[in-house]
Each structure stands twice: as structure tokens, then as C-alpha cells.
PDB file of N, CA and C in Angstrom:
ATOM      1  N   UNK A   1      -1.000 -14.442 -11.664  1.00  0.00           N
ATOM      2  CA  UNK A   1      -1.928 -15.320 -10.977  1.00  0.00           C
ATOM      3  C   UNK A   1      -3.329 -15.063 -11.537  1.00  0.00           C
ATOM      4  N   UNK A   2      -3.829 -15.838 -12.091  1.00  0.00           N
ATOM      5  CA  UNK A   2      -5.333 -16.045 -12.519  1.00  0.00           C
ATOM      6  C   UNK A   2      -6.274 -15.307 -11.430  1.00  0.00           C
ATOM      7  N   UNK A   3      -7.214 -14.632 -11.824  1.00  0.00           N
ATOM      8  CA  UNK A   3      -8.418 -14.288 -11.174  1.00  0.00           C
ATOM      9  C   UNK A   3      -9.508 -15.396 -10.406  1.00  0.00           C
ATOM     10  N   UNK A   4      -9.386 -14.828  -9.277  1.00  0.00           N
ATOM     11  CA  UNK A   4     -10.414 -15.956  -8.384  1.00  0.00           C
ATOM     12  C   UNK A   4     -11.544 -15.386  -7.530  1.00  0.00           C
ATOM     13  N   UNK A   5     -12.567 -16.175  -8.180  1.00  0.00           N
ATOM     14  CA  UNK A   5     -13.986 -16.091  -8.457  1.00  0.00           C
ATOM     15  C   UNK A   5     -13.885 -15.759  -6.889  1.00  0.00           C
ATOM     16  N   UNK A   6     -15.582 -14.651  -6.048  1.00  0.00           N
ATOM     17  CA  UNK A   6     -15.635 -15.107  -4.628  1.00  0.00           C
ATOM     18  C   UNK A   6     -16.221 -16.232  -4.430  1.00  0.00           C
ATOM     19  N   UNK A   7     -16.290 -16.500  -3.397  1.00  0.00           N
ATOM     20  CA  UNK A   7     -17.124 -17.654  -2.721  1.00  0.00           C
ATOM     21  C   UNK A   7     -18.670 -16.982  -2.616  1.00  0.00           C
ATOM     22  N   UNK A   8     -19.608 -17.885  -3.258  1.00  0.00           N
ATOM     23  CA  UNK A   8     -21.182 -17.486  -3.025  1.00  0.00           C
ATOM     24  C   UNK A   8     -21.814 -16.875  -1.600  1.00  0.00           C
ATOM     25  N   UNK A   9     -21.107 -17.846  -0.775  1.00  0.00           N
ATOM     26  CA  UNK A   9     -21.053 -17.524   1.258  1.00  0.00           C
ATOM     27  C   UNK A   9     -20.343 -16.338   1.497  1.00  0.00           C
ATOM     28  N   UNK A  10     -19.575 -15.459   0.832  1.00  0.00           N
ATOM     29  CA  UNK A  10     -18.910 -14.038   1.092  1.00  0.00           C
ATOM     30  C   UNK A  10     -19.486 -13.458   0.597  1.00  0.00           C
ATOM     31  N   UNK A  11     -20.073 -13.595  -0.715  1.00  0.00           N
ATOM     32  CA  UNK A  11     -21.069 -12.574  -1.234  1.00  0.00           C
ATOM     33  C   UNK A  11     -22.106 -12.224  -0.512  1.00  0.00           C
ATOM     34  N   UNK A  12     -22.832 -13.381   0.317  1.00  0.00           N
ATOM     35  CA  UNK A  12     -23.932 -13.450   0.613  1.00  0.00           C
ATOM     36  C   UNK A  12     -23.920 -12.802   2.002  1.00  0.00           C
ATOM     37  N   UNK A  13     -22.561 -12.909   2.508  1.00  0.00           N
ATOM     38  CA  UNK A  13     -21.864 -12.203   3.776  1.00  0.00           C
ATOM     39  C   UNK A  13     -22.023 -10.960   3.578  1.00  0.00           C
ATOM     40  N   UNK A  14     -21.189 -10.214   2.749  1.00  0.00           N
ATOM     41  CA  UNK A  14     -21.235  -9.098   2.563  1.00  0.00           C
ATOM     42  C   UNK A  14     -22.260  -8.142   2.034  1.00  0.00           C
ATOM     43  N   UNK A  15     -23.594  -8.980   1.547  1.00  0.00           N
ATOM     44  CA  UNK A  15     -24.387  -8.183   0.897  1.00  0.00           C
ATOM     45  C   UNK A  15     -25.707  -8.318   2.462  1.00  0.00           C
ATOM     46  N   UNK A  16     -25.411  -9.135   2.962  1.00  0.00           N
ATOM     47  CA  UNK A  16     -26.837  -9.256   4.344  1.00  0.00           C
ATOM     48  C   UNK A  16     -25.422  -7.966   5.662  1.00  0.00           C
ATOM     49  N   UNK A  17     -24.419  -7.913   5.485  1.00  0.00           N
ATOM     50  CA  UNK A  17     -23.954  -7.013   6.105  1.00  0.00           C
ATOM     51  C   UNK A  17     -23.771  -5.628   6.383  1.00  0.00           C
ATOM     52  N   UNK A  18     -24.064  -5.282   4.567  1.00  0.00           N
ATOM     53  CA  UNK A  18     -24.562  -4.098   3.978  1.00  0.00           C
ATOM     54  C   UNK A  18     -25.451  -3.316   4.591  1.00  0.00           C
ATOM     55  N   UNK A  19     -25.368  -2.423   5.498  1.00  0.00           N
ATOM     56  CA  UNK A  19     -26.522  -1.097   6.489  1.00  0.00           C
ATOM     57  C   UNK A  19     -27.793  -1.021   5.252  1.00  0.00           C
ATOM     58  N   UNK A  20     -28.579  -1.113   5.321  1.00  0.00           N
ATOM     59  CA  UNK A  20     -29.657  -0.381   4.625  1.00  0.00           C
ATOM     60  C   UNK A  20     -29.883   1.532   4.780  1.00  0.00           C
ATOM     61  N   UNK A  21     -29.109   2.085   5.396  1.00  0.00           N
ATOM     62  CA  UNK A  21     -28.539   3.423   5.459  1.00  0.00           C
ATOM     63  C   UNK A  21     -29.239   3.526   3.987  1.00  0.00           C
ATOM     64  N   UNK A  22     -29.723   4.609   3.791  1.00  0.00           N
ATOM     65  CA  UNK A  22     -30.276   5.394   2.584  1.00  0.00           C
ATOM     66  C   UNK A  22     -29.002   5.766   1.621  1.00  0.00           C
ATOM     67  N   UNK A  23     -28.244   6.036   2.614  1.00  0.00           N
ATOM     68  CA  UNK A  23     -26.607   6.815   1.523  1.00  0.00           C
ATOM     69  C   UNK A  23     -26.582   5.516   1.013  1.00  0.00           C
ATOM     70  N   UNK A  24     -26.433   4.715   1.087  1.00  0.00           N
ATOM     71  CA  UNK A  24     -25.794   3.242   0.836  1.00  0.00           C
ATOM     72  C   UNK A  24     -26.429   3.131  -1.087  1.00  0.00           C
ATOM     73  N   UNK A  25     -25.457   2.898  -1.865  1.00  0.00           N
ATOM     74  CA  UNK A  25     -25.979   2.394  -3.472  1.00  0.00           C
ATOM     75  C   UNK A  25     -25.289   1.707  -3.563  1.00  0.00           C
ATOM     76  N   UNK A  26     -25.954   0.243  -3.401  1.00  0.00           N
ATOM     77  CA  UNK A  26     -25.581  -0.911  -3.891  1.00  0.00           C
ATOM     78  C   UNK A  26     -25.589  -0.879  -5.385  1.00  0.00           C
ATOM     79  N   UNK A  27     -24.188  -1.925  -6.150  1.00  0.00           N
ATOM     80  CA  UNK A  27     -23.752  -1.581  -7.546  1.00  0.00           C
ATOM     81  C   UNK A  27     -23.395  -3.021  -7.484  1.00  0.00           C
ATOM     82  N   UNK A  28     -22.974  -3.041  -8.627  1.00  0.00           N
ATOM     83  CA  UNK A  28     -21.784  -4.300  -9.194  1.00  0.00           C
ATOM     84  C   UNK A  28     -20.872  -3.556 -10.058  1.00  0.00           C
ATOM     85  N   UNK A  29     -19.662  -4.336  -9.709  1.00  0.00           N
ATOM     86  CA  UNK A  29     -18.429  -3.728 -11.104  1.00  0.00           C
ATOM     87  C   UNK A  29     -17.531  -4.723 -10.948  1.00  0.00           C
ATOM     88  N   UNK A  30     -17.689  -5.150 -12.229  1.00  0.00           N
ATOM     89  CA  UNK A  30     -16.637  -6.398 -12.821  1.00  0.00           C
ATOM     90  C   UNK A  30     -17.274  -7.805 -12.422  1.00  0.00           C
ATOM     91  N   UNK A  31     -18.943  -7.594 -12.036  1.00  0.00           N
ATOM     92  CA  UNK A  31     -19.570  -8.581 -11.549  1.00  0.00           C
ATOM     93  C   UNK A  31     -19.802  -8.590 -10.389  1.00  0.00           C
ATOM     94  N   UNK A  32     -19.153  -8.123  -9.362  1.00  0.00           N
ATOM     95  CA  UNK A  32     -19.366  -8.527  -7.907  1.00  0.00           C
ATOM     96  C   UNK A  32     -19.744  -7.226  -6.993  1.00  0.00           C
ATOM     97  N   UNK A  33     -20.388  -7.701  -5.946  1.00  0.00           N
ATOM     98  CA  UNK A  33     -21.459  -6.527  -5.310  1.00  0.00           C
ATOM     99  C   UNK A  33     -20.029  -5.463  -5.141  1.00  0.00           C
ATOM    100  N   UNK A  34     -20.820  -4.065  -4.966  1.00  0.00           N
ATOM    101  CA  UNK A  34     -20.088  -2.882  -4.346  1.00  0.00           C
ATOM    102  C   UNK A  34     -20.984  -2.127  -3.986  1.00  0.00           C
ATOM    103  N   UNK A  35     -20.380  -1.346  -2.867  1.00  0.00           N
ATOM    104  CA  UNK A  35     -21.653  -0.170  -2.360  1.00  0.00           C
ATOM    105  C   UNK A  35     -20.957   1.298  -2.180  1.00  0.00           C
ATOM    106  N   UNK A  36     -21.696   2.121  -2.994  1.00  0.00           N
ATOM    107  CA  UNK A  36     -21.390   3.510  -2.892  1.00  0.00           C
ATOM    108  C   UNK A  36     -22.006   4.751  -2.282  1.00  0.00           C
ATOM    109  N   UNK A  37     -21.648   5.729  -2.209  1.00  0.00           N
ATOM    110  CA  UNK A  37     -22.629   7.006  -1.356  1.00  0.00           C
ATOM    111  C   UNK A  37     -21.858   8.101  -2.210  1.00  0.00           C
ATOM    112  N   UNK A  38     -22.878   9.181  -2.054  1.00  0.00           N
ATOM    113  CA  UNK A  38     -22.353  10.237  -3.534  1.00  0.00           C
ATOM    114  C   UNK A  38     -21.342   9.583  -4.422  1.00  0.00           C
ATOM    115  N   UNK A  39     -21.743   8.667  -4.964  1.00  0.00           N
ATOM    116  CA  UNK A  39     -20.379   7.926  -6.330  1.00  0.00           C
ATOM    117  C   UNK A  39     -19.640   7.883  -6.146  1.00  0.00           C
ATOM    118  N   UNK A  40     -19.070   7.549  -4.800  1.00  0.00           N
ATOM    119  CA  UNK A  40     -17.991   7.403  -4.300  1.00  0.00           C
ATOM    120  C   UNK A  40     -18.062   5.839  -3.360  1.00  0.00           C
ATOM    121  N   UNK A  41     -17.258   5.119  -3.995  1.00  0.00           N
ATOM    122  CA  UNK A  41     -16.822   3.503  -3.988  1.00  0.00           C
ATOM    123  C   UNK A  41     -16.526   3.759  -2.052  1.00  0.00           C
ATOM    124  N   UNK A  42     -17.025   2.732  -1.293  1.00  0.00           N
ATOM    125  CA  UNK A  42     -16.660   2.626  -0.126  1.00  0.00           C
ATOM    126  C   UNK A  42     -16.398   1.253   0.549  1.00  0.00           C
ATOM    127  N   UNK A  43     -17.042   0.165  -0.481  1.00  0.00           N
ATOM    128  CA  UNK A  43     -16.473  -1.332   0.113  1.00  0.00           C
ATOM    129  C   UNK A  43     -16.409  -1.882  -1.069  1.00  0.00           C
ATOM    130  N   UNK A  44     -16.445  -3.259  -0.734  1.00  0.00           N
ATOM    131  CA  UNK A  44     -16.759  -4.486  -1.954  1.00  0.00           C
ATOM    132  C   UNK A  44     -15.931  -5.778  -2.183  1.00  0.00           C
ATOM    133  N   UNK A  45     -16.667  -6.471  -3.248  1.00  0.00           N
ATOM    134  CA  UNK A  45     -16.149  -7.656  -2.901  1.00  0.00           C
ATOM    135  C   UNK A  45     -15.289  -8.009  -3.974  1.00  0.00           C
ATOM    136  N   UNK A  46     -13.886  -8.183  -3.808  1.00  0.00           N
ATOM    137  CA  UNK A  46     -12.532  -8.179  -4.667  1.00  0.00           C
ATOM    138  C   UNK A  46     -12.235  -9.925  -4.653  1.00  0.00           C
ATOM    139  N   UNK A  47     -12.018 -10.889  -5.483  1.00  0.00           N
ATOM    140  CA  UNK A  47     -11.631 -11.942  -5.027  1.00  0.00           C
ATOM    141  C   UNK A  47     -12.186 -12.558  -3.750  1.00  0.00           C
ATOM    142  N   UNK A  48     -11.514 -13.213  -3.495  1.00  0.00           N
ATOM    143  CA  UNK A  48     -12.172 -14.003  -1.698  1.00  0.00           C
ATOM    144  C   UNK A  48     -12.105 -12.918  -0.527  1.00  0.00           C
ATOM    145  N   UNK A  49     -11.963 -11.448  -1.019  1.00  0.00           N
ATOM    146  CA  UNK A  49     -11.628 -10.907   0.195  1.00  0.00           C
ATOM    147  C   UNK A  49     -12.552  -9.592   0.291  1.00  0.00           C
ATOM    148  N   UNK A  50     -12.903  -8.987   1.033  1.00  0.00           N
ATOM    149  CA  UNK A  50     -13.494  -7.615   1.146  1.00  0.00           C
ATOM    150  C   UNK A  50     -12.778  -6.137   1.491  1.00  0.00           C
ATOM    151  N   UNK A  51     -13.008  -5.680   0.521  1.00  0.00           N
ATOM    152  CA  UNK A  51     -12.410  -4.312   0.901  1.00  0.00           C
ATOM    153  C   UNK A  51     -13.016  -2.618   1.017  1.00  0.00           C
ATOM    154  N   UNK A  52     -12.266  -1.906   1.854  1.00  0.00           N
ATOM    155  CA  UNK A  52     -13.271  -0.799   2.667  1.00  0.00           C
ATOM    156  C   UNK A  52     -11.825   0.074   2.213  1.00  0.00           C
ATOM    157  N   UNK A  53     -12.853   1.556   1.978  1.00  0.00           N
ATOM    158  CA  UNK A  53     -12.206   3.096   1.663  1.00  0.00           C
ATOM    159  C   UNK A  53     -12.255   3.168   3.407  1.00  0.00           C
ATOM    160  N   UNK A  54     -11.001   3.043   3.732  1.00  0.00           N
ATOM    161  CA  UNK A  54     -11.178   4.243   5.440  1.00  0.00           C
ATOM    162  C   UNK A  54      -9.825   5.468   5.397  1.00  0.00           C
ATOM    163  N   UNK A  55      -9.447   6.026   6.558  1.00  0.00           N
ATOM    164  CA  UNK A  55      -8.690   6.775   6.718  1.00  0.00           C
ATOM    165  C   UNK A  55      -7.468   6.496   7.008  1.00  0.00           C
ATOM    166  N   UNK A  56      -6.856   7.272   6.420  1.00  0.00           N
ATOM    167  CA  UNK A  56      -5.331   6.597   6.550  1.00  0.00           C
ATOM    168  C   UNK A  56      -4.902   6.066   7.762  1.00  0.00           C
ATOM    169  N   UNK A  57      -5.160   6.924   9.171  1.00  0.00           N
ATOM    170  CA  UNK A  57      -4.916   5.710  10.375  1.00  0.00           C
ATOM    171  C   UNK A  57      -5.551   4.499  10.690  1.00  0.00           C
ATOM    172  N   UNK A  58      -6.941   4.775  10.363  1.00  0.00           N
ATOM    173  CA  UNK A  58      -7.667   3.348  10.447  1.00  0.00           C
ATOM    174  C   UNK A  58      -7.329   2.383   9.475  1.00  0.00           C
ATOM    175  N   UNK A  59      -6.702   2.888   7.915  1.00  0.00           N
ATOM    176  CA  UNK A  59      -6.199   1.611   7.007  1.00  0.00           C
ATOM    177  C   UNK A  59      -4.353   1.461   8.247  1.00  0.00           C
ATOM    178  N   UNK A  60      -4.023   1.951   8.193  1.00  0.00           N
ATOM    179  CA  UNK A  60      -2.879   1.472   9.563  1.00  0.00           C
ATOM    180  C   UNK A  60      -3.085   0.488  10.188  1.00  0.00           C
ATOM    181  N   UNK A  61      -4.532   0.756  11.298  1.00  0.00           N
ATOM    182  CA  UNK A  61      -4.739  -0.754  11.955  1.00  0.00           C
ATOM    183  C   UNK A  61      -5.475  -1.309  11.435  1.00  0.00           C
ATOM    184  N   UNK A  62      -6.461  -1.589   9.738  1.00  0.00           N
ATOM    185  CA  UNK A  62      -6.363  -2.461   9.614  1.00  0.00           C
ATOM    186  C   UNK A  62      -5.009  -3.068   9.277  1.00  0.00           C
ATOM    187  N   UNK A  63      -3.964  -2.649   8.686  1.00  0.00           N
ATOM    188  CA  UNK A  63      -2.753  -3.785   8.084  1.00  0.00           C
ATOM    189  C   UNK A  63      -2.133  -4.310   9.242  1.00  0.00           C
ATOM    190  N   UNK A  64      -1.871  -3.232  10.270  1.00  0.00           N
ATOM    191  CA  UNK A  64      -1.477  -3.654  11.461  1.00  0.00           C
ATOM    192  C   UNK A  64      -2.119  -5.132  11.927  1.00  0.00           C
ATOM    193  N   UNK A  65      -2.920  -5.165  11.669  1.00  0.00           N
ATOM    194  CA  UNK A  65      -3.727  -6.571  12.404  1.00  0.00           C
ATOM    195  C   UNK A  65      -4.208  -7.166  11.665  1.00  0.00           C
ATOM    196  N   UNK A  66      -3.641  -7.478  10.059  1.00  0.00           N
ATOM    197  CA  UNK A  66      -3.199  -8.766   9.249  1.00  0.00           C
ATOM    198  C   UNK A  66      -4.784  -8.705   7.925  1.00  0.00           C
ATOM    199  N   UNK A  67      -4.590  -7.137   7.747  1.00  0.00           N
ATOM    200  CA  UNK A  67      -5.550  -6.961   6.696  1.00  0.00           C
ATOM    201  C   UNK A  67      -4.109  -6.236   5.448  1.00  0.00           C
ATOM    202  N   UNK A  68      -4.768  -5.943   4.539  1.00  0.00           N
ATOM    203  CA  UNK A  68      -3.496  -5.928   3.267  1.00  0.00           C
ATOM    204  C   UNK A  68      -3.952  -4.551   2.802  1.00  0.00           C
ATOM    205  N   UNK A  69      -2.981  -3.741   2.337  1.00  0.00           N
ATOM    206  CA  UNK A  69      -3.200  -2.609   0.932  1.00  0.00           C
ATOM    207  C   UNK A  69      -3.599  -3.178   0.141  1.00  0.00           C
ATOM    208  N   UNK A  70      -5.277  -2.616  -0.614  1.00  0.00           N
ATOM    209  CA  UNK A  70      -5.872  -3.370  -1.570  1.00  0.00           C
ATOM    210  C   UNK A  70      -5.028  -2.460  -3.035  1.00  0.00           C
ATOM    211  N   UNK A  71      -4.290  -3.657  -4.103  1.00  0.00           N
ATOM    212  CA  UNK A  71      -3.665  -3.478  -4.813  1.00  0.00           C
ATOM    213  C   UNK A  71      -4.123  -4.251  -6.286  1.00  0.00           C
ATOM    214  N   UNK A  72      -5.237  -4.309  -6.849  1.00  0.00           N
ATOM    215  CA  UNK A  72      -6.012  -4.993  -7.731  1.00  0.00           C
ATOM    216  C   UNK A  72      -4.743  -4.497  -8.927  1.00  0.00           C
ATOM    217  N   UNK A  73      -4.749  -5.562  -9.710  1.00  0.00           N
ATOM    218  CA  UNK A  73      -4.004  -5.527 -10.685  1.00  0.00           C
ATOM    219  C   UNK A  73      -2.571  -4.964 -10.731  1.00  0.00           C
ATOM    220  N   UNK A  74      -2.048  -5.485  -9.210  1.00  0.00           N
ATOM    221  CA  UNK A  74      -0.632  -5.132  -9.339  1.00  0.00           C
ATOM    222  C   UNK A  74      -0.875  -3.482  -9.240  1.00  0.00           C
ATOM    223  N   UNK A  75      -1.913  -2.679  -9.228  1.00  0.00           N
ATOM    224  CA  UNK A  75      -1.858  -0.815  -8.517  1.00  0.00           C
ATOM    225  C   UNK A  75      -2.479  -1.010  -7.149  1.00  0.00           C
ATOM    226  N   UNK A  76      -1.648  -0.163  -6.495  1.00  0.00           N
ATOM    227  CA  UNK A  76      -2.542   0.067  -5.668  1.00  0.00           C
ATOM    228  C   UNK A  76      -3.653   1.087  -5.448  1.00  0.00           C
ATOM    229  N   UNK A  77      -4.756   0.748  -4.666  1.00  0.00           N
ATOM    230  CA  UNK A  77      -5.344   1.953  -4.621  1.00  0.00           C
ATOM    231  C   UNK A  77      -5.293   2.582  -2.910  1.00  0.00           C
ATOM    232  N   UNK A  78      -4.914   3.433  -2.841  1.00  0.00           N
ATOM    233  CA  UNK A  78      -3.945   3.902  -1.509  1.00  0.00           C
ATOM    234  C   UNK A  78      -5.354   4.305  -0.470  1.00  0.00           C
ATOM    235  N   UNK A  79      -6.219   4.301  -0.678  1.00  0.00           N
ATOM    236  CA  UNK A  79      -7.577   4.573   0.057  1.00  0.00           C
ATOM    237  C   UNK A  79      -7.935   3.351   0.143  1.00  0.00           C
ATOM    238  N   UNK A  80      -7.827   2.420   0.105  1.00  0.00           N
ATOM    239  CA  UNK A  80      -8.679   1.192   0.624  1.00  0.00           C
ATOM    240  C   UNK A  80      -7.785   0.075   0.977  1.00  0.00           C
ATOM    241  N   UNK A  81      -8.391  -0.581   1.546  1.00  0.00           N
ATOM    242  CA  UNK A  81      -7.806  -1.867   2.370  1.00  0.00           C
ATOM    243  C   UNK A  81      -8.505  -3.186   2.196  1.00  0.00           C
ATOM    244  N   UNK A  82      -7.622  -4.225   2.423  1.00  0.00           N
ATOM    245  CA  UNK A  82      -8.310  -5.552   2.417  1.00  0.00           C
ATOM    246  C   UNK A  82      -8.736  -6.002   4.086  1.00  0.00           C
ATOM    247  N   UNK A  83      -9.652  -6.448   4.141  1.00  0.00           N
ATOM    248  CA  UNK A  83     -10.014  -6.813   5.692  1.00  0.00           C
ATOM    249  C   UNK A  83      -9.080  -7.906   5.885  1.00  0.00           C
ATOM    250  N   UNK A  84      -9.023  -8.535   7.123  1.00  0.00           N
ATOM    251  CA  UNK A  84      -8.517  -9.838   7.494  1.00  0.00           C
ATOM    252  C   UNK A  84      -9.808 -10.530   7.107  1.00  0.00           C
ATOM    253  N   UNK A  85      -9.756 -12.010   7.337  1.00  0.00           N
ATOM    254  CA  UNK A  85     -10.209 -12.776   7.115  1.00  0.00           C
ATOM    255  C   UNK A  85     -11.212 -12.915   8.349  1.00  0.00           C
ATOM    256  N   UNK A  86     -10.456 -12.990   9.230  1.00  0.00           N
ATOM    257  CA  UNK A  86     -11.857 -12.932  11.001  1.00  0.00           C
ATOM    258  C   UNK A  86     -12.678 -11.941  10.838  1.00  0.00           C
ATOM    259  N   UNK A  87     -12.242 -10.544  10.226  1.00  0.00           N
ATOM    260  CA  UNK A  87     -13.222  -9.357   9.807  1.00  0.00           C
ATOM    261  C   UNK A  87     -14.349  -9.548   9.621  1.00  0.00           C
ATOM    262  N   UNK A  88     -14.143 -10.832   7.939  1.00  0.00           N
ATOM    263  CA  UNK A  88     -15.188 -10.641   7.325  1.00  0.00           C
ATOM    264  C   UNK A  88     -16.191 -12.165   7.616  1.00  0.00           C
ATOM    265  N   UNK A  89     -15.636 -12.850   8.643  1.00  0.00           N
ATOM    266  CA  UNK A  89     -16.205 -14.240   8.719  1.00  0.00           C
ATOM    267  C   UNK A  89     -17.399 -14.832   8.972  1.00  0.00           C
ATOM    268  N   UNK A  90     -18.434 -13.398   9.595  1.00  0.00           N
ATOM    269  CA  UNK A  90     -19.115 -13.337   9.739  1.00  0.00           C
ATOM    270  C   UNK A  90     -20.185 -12.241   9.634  1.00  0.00           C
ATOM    271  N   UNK A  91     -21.393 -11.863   9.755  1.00  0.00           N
ATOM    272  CA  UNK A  91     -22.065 -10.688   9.377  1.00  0.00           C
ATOM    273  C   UNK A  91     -22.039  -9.617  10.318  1.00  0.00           C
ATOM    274  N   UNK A  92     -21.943 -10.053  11.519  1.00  0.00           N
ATOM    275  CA  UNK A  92     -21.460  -9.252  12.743  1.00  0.00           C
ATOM    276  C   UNK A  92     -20.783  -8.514  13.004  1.00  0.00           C
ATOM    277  N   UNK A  93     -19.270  -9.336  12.532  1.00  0.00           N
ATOM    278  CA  UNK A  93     -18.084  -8.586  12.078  1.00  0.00           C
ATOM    279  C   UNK A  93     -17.827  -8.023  11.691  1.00  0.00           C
ATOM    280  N   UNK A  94     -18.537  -7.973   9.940  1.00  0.00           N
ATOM    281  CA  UNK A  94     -18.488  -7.455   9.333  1.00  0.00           C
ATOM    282  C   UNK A  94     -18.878  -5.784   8.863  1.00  0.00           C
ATOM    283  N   UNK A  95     -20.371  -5.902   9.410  1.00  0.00           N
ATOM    284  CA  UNK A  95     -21.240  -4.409   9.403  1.00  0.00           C
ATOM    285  C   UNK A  95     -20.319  -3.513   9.874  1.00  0.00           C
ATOM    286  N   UNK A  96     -19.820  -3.720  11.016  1.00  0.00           N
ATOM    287  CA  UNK A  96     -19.317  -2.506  11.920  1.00  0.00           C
ATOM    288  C   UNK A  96     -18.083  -1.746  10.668  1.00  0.00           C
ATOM    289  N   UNK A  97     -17.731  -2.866   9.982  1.00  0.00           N
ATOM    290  CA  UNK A  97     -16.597  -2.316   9.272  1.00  0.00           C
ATOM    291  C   UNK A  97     -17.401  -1.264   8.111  1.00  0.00           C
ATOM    292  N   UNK A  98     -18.267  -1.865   7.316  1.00  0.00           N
ATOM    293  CA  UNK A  98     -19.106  -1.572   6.326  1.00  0.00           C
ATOM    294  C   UNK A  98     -19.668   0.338   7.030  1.00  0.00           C
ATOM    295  N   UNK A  99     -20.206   0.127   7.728  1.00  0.00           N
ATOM    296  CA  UNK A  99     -20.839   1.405   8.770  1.00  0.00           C
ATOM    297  C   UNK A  99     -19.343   2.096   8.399  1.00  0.00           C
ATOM    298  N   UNK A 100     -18.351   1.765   9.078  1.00  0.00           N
ATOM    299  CA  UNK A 100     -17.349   2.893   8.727  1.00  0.00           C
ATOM    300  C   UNK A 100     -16.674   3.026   7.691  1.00  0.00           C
ATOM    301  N   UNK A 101     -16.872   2.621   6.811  1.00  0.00           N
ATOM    302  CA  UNK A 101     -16.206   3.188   5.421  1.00  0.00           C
ATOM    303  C   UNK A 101     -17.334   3.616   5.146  1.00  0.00           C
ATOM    304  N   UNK A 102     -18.670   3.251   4.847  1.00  0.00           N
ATOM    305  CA  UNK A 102     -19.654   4.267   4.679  1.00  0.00           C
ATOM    306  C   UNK A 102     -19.792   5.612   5.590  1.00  0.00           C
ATOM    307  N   UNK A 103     -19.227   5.757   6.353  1.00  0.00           N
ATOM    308  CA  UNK A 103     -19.138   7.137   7.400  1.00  0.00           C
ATOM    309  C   UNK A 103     -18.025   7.752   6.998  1.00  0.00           C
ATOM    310  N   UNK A 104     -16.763   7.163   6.782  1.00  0.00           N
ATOM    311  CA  UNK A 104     -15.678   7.900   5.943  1.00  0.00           C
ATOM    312  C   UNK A 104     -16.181   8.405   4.492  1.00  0.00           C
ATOM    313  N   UNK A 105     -16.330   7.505   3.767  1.00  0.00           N
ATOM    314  CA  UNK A 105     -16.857   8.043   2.565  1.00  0.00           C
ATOM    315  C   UNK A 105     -17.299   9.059   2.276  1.00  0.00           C
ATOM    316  N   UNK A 106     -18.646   9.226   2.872  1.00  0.00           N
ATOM    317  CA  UNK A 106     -19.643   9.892   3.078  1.00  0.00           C
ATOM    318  C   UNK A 106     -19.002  11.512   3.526  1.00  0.00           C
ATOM    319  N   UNK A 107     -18.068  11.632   4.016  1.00  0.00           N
ATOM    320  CA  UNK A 107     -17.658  13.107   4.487  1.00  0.00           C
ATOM    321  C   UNK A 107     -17.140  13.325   2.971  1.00  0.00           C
ATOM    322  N   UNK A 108     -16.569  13.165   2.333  1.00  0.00           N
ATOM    323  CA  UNK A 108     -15.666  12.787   0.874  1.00  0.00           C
ATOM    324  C   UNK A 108     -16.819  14.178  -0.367  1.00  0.00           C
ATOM    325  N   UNK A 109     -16.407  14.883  -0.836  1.00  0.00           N
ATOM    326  CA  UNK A 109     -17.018  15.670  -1.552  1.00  0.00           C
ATOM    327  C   UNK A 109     -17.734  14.467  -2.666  1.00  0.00           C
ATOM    328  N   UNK A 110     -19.257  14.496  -2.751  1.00  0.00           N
ATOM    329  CA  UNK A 110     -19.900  14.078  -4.239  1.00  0.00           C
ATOM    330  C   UNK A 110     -19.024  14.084  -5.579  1.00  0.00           C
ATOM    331  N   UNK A 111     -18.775  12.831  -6.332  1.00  0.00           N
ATOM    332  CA  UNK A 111     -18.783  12.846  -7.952  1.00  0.00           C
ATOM    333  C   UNK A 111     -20.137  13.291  -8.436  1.00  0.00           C
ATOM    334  N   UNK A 112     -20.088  14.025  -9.545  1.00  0.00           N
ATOM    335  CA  UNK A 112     -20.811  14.400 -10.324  1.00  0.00           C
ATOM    336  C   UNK A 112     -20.638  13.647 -11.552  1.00  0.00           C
ATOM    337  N   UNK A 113     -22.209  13.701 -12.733  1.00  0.00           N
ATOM    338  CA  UNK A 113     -22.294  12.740 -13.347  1.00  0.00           C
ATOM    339  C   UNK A 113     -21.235  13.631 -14.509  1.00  0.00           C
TER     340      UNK A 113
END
């Protein structure tokens, strides 16, 4: 299946949803926003959908309640998740999620350069 562009309105979702939290380093990779804390990846925007590093029970209920294992290129990556779609539909919605993968993250030992 061909690669599909996000929508300008999710970007724009996800980047006014983004905490201004100091940990927070906003990036791009592969073009589209991402935000990190000690170099360590904690959301971003994959295709039409958004995805968050949380903890293995909290990635539970997200799938539980119709969010996906984020699996880019046919791998998965077993730390992150795809939101549902109501998640991310709005900016409201959204932060609270953003706040906690940046709070998970954030416990996560620093990459070094």
C-alpha cells in the first residue's frame, strides 16, 4: 500500500496540542512533526494517524478501545501505539495523550549523542 501523506488539519492538530513543557523537542523525521525528550521519540505524526511511546498497560487500553500497534513498514515498534481516531479529533483530546507519553518517556534513561 502506497504511503499516505497527513492531512494539513492533523498536523496542525497535533502540533497546537504539543505541551510547550521545556522537555518537549519538537523534530521532523521523514517530513512530519515529532516530539522528543532526552532523544527519546515520544509521539508523532505517521500517515493520517498519531502515535504515542506509553506503557505497556496503557498501550493495552489504548488497542483495547480501537487504537492499533504502531507497525510502520510492516515492523512493529512494540513501544508505541496508534491513537483512535476520536483521540486525536481534536486538540483537547489530544494533549492529555501527548502529556503522557511525554511523562512516560521522560522516566526512560537519556540517548547520548
Amino acid at each position: 500500500m502506497p504511503w499516505q501523506k497527513p492531512s494539513p488539519d492533523l498536523v496542525d492538530r497535533y502540533l497546537a496540542a504539543l505541551s510547550e513543557d521545556p522537555r518537549v523537542e519538537r523534530r521532523r523525521m521523514f517530513g512530519l512533526p515529532c516530539a522528543f525528550t532526552g532523544g527519546n521519540m515520544f509521539s508523532g505524526v505517521h500517515e493520517a494517524h498519531v502515535i504515542v511511546r506509553l506503557s505497556e498497560s496503557r498501550r493495552a487500553d489504548v488497542i483495547a478501545s480501537g487504537g492499533a500497534p504502531f507497525t510502520p513498514m510492516g515492523r512493529p515498534m512494540k513501544e508505541y501505539v496508534v491513537l483512535p481516531d476520536d483521540a486525536t479529533a481534536d486538540r483537547a483530546r489530544l494533549a492529555p495523550w501527548l502529556v503522557e507519553a511525554l511523562d512516560h518517556t521522560a522516566t526512560l534513561p537519556p540517548k547520548t549523542a
